[in-house]
C-alpha atoms as a PDB file:
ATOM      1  CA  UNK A   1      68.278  98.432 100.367  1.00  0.00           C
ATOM      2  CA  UNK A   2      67.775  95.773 102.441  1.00  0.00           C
ATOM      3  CA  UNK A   3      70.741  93.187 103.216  1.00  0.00           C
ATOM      4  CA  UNK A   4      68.221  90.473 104.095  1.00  0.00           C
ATOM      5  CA  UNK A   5      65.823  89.878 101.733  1.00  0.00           C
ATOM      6  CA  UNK A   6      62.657  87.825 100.995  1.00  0.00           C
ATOM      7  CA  UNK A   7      62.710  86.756 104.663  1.00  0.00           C
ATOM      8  CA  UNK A   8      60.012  84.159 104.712  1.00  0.00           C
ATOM      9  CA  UNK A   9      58.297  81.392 107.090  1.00  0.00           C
ATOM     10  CA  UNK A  10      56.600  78.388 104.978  1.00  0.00           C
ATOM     11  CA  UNK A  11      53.365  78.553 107.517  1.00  0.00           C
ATOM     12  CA  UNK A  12      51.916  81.054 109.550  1.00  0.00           C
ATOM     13  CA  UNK A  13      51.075  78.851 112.134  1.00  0.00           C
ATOM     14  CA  UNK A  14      52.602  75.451 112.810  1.00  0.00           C
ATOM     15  CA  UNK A  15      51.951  72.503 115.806  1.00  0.00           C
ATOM     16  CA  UNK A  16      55.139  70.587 116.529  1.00  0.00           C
ATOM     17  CA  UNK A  17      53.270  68.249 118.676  1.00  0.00           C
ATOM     18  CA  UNK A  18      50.801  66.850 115.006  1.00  0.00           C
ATOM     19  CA  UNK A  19      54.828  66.864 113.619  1.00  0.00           C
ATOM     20  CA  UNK A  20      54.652  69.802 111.584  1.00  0.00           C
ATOM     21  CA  UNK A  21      57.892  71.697 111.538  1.00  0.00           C
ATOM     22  CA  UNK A  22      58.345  75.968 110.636  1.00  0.00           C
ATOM     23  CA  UNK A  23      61.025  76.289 107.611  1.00  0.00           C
ATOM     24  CA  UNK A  24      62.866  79.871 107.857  1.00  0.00           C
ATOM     25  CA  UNK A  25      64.318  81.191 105.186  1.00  0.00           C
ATOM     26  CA  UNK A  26      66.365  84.073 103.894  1.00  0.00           C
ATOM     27  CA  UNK A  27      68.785  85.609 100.984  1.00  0.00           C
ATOM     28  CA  UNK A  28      71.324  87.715 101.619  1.00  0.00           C
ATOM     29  CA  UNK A  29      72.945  90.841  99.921  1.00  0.00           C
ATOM     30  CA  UNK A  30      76.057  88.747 100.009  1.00  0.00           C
ATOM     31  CA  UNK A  31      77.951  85.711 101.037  1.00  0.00           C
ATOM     32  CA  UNK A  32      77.783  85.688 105.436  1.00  0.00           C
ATOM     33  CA  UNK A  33      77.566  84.548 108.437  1.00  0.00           C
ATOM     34  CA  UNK A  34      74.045  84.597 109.763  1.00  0.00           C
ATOM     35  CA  UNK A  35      72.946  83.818 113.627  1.00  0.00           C
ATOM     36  CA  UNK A  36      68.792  83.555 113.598  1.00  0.00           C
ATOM     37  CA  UNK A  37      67.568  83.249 117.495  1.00  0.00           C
ATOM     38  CA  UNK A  38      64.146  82.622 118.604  1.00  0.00           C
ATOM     39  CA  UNK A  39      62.336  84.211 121.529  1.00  0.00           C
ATOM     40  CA  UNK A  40      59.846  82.940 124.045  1.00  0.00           C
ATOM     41  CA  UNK A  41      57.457  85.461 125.505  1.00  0.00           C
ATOM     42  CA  UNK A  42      59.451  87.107 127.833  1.00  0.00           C
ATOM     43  CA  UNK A  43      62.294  87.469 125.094  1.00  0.00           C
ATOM     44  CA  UNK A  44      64.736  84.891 126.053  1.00  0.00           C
ATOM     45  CA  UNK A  45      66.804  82.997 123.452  1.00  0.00           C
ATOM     46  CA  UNK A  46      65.179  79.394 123.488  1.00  0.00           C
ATOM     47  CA  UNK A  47      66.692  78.301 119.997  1.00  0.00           C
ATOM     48  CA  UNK A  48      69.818  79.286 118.019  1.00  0.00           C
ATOM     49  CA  UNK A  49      71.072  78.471 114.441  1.00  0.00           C
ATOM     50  CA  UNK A  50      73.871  80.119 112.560  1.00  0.00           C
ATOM     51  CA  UNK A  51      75.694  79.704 109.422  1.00  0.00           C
ATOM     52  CA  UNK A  52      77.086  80.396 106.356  1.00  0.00           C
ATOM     53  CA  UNK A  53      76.130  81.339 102.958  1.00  0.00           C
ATOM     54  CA  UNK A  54      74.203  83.564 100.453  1.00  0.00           C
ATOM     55  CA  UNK A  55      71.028  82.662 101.860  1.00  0.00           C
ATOM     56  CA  UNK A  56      70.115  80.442 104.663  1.00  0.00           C
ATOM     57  CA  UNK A  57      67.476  77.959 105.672  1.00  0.00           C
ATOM     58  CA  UNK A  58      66.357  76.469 108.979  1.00  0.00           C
ATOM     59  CA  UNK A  59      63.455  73.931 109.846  1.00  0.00           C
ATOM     60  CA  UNK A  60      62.426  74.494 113.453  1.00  0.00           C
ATOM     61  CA  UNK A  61      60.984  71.239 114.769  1.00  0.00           C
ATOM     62  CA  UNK A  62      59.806  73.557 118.142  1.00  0.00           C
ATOM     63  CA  UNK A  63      62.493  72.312 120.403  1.00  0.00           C
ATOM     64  CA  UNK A  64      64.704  74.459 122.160  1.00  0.00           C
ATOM     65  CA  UNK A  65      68.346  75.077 122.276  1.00  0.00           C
ATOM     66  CA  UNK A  66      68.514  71.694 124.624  1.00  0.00           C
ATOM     67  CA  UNK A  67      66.145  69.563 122.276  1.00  0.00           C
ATOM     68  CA  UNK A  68      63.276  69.645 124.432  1.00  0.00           C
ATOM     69  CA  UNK A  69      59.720  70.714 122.824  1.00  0.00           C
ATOM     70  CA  UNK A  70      59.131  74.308 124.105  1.00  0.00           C
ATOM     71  CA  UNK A  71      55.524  75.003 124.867  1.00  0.00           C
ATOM     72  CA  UNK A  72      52.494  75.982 122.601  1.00  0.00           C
ATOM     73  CA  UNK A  73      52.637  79.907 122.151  1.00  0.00           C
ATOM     74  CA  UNK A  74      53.638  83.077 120.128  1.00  0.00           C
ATOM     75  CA  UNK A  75      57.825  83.309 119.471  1.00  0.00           C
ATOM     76  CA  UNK A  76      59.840  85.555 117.931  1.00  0.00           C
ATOM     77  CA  UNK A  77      62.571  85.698 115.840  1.00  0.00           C
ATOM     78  CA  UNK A  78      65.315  87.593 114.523  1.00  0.00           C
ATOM     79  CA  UNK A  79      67.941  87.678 112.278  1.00  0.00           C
ATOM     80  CA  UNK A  80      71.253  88.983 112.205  1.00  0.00           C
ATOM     81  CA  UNK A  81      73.935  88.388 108.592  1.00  0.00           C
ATOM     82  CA  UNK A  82      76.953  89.981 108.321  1.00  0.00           C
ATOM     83  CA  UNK A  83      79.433  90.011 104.700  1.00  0.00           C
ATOM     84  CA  UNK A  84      82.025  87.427 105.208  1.00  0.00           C
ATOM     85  CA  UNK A  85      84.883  86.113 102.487  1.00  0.00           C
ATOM     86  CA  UNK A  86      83.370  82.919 100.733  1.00  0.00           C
ATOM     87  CA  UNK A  87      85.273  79.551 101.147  1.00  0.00           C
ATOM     88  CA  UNK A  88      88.128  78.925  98.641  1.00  0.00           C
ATOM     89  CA  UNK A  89      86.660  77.820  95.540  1.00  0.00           C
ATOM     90  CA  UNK A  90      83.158  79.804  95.699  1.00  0.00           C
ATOM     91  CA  UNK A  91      80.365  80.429  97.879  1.00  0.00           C
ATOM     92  CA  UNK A  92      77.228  78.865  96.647  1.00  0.00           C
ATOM     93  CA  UNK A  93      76.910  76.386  99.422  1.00  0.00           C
ATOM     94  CA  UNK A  94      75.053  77.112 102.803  1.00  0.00           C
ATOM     95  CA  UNK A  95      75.649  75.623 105.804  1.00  0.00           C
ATOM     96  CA  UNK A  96      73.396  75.900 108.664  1.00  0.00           C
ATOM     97  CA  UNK A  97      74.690  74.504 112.473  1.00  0.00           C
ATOM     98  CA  UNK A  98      72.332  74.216 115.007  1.00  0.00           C
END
């Protein structure tokens, strides 16, 4: 009875410095707006993303909210989706800004 599901991260540890980049995904219940923030350490927002869609997808390169690569450590994340009406003509597409 979850709204989010299958929630995922395509590595459990990633080094944006060697290039590698963190790919977030996500389905939803329903089509939505989504907003997925990630925390530093001392849980302040360093990166936002939000969209639309049925399910949503972000690559996070390890730069923060001004482009800049954030420091080597452990960040969190979270996710919040809420049901929204779909664009005319269907709601199959996702669109992520970042």
């Amino acid at each position: 009875d979850n709204y989010i599901s299958r929630w995922e991260f395509s590595e459990p540890l990633f080094e944006p410095s060697l290039g590698e980049t963190q790919r977030i995904t996500a389905v939803f219940a329903a089509y939505s707006t989504w907003t997925l923030n990630i925390l530093d350490e001392f849980n302040s927002v360093v990166r936002t993303a939000s969209g639309t869609g049925a399910s949503m997808s972000f690559n996070w390169d390890g730069t923060g909210n001004g482009g800049a690569f954030l420091p080597d450590g452990e960040y969190q994340f979270t996710l919040t989706a809420n049901e929204t009406t779909p664009p005319a003509g269907g709601g199959s597409t996702s669109r992520c800004l970042t």
